[in-house]
Protein backbone atom coordinates (compact mmCIF):
# COMPACT_ATOMS: atom_id res chain seq x y z
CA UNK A 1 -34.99 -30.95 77.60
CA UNK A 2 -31.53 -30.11 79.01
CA UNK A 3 -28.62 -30.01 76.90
CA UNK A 4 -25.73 -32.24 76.60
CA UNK A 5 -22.56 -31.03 78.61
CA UNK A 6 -19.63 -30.93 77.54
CA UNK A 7 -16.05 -30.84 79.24
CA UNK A 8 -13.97 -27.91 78.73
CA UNK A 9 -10.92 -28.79 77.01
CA UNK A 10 -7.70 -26.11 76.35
CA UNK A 11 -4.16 -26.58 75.17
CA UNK A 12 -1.63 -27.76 77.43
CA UNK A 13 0.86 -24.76 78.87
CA UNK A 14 4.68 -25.42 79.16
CA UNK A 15 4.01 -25.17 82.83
CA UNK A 16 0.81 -27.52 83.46
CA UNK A 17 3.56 -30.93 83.49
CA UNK A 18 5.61 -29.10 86.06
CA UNK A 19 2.56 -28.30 87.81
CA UNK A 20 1.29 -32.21 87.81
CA UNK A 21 4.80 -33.76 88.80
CA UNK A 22 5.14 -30.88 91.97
CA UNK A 23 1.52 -31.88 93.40
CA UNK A 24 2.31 -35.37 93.04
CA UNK A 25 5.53 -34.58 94.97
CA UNK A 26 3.52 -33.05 97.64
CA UNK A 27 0.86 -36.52 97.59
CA UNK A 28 4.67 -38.44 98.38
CA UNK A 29 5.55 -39.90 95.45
CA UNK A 30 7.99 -42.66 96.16
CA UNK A 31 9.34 -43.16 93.02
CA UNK A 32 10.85 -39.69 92.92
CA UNK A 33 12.12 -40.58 96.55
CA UNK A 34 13.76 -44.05 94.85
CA UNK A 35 14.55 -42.42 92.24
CA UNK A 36 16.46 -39.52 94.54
CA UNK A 37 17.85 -42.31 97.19
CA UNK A 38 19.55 -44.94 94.70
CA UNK A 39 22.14 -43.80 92.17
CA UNK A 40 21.54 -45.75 89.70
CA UNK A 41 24.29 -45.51 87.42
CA UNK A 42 26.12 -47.69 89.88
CA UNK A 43 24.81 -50.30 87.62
CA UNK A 44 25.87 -49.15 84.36
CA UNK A 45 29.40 -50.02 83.74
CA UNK A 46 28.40 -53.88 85.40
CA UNK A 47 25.31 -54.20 82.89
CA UNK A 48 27.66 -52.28 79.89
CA UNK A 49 30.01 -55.01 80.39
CA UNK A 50 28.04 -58.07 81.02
CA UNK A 51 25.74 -57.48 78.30
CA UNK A 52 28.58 -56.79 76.04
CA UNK A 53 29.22 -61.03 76.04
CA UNK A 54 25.86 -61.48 73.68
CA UNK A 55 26.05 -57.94 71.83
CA UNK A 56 29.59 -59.04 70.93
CA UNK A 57 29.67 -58.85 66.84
CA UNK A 58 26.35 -57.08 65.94
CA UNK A 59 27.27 -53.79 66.17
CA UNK A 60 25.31 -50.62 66.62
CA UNK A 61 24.38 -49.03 69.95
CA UNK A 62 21.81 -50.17 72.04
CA UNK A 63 18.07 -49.62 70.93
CA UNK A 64 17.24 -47.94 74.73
CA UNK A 65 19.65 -47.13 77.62
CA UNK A 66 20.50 -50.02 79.56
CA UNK A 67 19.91 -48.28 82.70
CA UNK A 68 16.60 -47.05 81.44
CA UNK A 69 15.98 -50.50 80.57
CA UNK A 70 16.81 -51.95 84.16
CA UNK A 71 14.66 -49.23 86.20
CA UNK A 72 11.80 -50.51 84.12
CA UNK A 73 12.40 -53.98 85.54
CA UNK A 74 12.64 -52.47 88.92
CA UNK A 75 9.09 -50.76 88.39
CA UNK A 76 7.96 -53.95 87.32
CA UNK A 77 9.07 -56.15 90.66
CA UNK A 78 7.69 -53.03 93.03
CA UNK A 79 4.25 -53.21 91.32
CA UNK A 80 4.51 -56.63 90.26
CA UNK A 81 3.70 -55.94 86.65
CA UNK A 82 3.36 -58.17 83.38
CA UNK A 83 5.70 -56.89 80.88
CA UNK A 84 2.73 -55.18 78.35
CA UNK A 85 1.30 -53.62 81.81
CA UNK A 86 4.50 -52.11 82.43
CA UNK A 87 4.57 -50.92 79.02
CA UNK A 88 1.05 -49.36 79.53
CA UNK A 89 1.31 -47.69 82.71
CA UNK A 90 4.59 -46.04 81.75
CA UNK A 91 2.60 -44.13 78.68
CA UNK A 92 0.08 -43.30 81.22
CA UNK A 93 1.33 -42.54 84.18
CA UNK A 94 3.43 -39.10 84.77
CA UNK A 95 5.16 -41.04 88.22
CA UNK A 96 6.38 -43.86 85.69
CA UNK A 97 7.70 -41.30 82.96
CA UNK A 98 10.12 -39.14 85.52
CA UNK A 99 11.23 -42.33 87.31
CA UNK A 100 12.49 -43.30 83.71
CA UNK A 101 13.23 -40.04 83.25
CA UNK A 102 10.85 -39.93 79.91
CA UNK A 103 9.23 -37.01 78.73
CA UNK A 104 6.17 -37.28 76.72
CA UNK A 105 7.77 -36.98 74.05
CA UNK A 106 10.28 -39.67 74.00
CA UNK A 107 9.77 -43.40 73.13
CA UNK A 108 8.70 -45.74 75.44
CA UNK A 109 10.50 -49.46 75.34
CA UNK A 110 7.41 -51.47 74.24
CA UNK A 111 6.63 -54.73 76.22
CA UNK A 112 8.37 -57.32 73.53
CA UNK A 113 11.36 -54.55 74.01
CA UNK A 114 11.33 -55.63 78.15
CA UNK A 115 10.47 -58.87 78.02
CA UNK A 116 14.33 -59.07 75.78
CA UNK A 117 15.78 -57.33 78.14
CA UNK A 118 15.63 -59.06 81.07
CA UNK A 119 16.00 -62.56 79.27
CA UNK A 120 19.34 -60.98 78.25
CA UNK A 121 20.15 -60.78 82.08
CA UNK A 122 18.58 -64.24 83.16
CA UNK A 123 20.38 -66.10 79.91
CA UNK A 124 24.01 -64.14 81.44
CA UNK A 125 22.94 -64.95 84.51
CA UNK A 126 23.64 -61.59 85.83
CA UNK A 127 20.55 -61.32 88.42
CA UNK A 128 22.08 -62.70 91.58
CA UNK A 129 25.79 -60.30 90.71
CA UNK A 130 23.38 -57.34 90.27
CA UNK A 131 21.96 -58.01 93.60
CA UNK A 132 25.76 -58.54 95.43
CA UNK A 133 27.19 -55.29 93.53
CA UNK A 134 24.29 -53.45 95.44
CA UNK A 135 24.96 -55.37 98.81
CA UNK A 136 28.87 -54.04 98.67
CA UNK A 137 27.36 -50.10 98.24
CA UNK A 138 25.01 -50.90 101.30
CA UNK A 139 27.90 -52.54 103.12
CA UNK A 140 30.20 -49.50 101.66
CA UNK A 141 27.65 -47.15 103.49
CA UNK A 142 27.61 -49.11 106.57
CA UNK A 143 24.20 -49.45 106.43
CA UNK A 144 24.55 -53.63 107.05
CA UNK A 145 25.74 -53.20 110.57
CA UNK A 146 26.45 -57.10 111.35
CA UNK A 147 24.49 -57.52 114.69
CA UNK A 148 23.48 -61.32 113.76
CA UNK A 149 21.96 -62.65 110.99
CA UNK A 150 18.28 -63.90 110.87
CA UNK A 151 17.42 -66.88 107.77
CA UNK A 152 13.30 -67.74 106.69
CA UNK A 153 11.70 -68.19 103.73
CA UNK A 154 8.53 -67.41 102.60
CA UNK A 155 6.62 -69.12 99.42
CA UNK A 156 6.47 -67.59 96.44
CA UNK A 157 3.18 -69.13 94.29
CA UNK A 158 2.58 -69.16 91.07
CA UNK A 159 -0.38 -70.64 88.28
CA UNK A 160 -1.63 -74.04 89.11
CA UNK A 161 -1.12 -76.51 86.45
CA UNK A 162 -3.58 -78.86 85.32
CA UNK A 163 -2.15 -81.77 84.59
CA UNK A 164 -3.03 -85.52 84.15
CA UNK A 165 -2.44 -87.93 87.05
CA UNK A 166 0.18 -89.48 85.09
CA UNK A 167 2.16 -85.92 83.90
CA UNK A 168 2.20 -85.21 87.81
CA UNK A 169 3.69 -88.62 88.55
CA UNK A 170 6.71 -87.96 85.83
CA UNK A 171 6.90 -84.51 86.86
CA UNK A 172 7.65 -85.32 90.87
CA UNK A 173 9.85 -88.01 89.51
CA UNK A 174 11.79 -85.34 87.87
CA UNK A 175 10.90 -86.48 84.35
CA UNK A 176 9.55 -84.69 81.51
CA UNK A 177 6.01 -86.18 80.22
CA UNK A 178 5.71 -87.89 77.05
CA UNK A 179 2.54 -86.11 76.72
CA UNK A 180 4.35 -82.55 77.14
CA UNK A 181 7.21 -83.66 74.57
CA UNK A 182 4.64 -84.47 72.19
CA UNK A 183 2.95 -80.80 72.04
CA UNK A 184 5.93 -77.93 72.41
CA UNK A 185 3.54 -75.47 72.72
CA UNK A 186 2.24 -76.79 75.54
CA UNK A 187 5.38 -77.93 76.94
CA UNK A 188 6.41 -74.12 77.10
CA UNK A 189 3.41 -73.08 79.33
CA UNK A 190 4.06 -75.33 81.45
CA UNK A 191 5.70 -75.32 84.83
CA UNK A 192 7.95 -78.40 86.04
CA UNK A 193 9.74 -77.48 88.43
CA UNK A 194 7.50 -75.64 90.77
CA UNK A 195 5.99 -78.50 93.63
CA UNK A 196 3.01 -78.36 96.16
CA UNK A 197 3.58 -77.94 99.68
CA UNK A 198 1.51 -77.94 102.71
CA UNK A 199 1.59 -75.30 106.05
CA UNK A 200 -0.88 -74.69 108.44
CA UNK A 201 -3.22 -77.07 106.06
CA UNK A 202 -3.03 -74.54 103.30
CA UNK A 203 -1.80 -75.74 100.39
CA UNK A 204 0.43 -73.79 98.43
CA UNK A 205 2.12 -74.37 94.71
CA UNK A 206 5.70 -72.76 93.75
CA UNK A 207 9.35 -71.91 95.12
CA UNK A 208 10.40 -70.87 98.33
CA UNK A 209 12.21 -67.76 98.68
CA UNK A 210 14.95 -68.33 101.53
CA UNK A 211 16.53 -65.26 102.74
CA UNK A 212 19.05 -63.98 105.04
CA UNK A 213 19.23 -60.90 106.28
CA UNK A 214 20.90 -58.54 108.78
CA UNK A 215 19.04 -58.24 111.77
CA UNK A 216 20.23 -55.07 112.85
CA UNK A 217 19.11 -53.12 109.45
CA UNK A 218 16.66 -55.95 108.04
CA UNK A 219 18.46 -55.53 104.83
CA UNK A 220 18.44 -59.09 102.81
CA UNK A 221 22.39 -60.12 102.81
CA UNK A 222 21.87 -63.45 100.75
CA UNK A 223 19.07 -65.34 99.33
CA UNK A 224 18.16 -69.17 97.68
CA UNK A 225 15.12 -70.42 95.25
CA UNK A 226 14.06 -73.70 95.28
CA UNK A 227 10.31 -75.16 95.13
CA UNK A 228 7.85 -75.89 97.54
CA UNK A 229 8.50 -78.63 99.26
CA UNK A 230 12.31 -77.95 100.14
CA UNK A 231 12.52 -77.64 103.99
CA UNK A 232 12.94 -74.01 105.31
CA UNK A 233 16.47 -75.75 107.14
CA UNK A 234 17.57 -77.22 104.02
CA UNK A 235 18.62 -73.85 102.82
CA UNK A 236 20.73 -73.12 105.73
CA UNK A 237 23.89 -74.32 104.14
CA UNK A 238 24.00 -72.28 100.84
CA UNK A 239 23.10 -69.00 102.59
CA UNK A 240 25.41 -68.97 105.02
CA UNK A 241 29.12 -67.66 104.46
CA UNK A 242 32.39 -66.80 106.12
CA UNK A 243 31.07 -63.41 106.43
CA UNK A 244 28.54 -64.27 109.17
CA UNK A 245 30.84 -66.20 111.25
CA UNK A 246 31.00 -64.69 115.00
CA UNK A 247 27.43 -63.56 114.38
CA UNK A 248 24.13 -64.75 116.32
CA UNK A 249 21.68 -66.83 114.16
CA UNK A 250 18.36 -66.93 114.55
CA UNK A 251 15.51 -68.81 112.92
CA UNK A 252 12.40 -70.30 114.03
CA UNK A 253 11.58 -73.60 115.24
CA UNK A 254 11.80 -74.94 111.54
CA UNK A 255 15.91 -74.60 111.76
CA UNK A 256 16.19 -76.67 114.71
CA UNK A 257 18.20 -80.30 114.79
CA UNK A 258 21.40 -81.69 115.12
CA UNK A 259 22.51 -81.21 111.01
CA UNK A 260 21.29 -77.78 111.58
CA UNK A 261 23.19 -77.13 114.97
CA UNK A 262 26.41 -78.44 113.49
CA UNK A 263 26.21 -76.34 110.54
CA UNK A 264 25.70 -73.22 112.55
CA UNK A 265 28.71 -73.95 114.86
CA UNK A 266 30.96 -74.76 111.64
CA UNK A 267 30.25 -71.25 110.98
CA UNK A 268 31.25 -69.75 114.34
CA UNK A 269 27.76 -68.27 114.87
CA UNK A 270 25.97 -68.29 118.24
CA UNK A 271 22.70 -70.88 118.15
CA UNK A 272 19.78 -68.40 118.99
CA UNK A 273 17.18 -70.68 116.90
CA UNK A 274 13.68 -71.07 119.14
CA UNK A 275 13.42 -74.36 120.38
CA UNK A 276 10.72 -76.84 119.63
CA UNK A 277 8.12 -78.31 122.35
CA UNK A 278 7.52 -81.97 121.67
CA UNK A 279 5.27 -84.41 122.89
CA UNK A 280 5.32 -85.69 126.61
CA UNK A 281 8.47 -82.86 126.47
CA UNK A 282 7.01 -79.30 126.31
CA UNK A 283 9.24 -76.35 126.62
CA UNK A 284 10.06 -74.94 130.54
CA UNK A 285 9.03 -72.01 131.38
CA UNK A 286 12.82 -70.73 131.03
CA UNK A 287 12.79 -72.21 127.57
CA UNK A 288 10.05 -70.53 126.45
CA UNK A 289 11.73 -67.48 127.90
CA UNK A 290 14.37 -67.50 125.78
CA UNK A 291 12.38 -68.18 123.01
CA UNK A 292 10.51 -64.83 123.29
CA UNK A 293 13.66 -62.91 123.62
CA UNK A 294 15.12 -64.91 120.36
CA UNK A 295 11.61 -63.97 118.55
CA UNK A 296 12.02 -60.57 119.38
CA UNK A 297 14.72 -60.25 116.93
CA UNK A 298 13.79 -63.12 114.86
CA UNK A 299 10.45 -61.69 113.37
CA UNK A 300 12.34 -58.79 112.03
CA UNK A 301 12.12 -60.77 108.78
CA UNK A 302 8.49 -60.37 109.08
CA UNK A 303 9.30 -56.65 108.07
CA UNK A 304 10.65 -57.90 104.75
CA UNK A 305 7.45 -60.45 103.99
CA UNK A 306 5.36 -58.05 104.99
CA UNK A 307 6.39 -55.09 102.48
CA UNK A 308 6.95 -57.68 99.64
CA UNK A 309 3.75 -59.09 100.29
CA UNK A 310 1.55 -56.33 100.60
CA UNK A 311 3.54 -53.23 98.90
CA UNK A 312 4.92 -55.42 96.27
CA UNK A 313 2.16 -57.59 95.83
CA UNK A 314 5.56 -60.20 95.05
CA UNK A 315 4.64 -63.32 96.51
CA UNK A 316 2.69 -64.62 93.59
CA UNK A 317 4.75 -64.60 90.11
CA UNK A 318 3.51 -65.34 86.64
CA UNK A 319 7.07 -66.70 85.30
CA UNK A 320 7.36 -70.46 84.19
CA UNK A 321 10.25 -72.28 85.90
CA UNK A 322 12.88 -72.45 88.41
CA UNK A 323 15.17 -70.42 86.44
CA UNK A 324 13.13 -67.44 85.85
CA UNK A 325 11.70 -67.77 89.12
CA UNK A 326 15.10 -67.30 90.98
CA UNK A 327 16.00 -63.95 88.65
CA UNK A 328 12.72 -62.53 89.58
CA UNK A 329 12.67 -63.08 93.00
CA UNK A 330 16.31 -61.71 92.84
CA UNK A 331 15.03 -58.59 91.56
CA UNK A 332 12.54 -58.39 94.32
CA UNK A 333 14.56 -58.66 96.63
CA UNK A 334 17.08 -56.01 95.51
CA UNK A 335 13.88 -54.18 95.14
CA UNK A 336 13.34 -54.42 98.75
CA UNK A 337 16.95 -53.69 99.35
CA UNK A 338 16.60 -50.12 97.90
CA UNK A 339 13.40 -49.18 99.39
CA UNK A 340 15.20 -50.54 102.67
CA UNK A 341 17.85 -48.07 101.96
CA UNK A 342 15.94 -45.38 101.69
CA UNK A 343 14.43 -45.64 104.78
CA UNK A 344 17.51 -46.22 107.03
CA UNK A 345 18.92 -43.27 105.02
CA UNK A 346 15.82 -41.03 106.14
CA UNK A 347 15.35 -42.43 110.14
């Protein structure tokens, strides 16, 4: 009979967590390279200051560093974590604790701790300022270089609900149901604002996240939440500014129309939106011409989808409602903004 085995265990050195965090340098690990590329006390004096207006008249300092406090939220749009996951994998992963700059000694902020936090900033509404105070250091670097501006949107899903026939009819009416009023606790798990939408025949359930961006750097210069069903074009109007005016625009097809080519000359921009083929009119050969060199700039946006899809694993959010919705998909998109940054910083 052969004997049990048993692993070899030993006490830690004062070397062997030096020796951990250098090979996972070597592996790449982009946290250190975020942590290295974004200076993140840019944000302190802003979030000092804004989260002053509800600390006002308790006293005391802080419980944790409110810059510790917001990189956590920034690890939690990158990986797309719940707020007791983030608390987890920051006690167990070594990448986590020198992002935070935690040793393993030191307390971690537990997930009741986060989950205060960043109500704090969606109550003060303080998202959308955080994500323009990093847009200003990006334009400060010259790193949005203003060679036309492309606007999409791309749907953000989140839990179906399963509601009665009748809830759904109050609910697109914009009403509250009486059965939800009656029950509170049900009320607060459930989402009335979010809308189903159809594309492609796939069905989808959520917001929209509209975006502009610059299409020289494919850094996201201004962004809009709304549900579902909203039209890509309907968007055009709030994400638009006197900033972009002189600059090309292009969209897709979606953006095309006579509202949508007034707005766009209001604004000074050149019209490089792909035109649509319709029936008994398809496009001429020079049309679709044009529309291949418009799409060659235009899906540069794809870029953005693309990394918060797959490396952000973003485009499906756990939050209830529009409000929360539109702070976290702020975050992710200042998210992308930094790990954008990095890599026109390293080309």
């Amino acid at each position: 009979m052969k004997g049990k085995r048993f692993k070899r265990h030993r006490d830690y050195g004062f070397f062997d967590q030096d020796i951990r965090l250098s090979k996972l340098t070597q592996l790449g690990d982009r946290l250190e390279k975020l942590d290295n590329g974004i200076d993140f006390e840019l944000f302190r004096d802003f979030l000092t200051v804004g989260l002053a207006k509800m600390s006002a008249g308790k006293g005391g300092r802080p419980a944790y560093d409110y810059v510790l406090m917001f990189k956590i939220l920034i690890l939690q749009r990158y990986y797309n974590l719940s707020d007791d996951q983030v608390e987890y994998q920051i006690n167990d992963r070594m990448s986590f604790m020198r992002f935070l700059g935690l040793t393993i000694a030191d307390d971690v902020p537990d997930s009741k701790t986060v989950w205060h936090f960043r109500e704090r900033l969606i109550d003060l509404e303080l998202i959308e300022p955080i994500f323009n105070l990093f847009l200003v250091e990006l334009e400060r670097l010259g790193l949005v270089v203003n060679e036309g501006k492309i606007v999409d949107a791309s749907f953000i899903e989140v839990p179906k609900q399963r509601n009665s026939r009748e809830d759904n009819k109050q609910i697109k009416e914009g009403q509250i149901p009486d059965s939800f009023k009656e029950h509170p606790q049900r009320m607060s798990q459930k989402d009335t604002d979010a809308r189903w939408t159809k594309k492609n025949n796939v069905s989808y359930f959520g917001y929209k996240n509209h975006v502009k961006a610059d299409a020289g750097s494919k850094l996201i210069t201004g962004y809009m939440v709304s549900d579902a069903s909203v039209h890509d074009s309907q968007a055009t109007e709030h994400l638009l500014d006197e900033k972009d005016r002189g600059a090309d625009f292009y969209a897709d097809s979606a953006y095309t129309g006579e509202k949508q080519d007034k707005l766009i000359a209001a604004r000074g921009m050149t019209n490089k939106v792909c035109e649509k083929g319709y029936r008994n009119q398809p496009l001429t050969d020079e049309q679709k011409a044009a529309n291949r060199e418009k799409s060659s700039v235009r899906s540069r946006v794809e870029h953005i989808f693309g990394f918060t899809e797959n490396s952000m694993n973003g485009m499906y959010l756990y939050n209830i409602g529009i409000k929360r919705i539109t702070a976290m998909v702020g975050l992710m998109n200042l998210t992308y903004n930094m790990f954008r940054k990095i890599q026109l910083q390293t080309v």
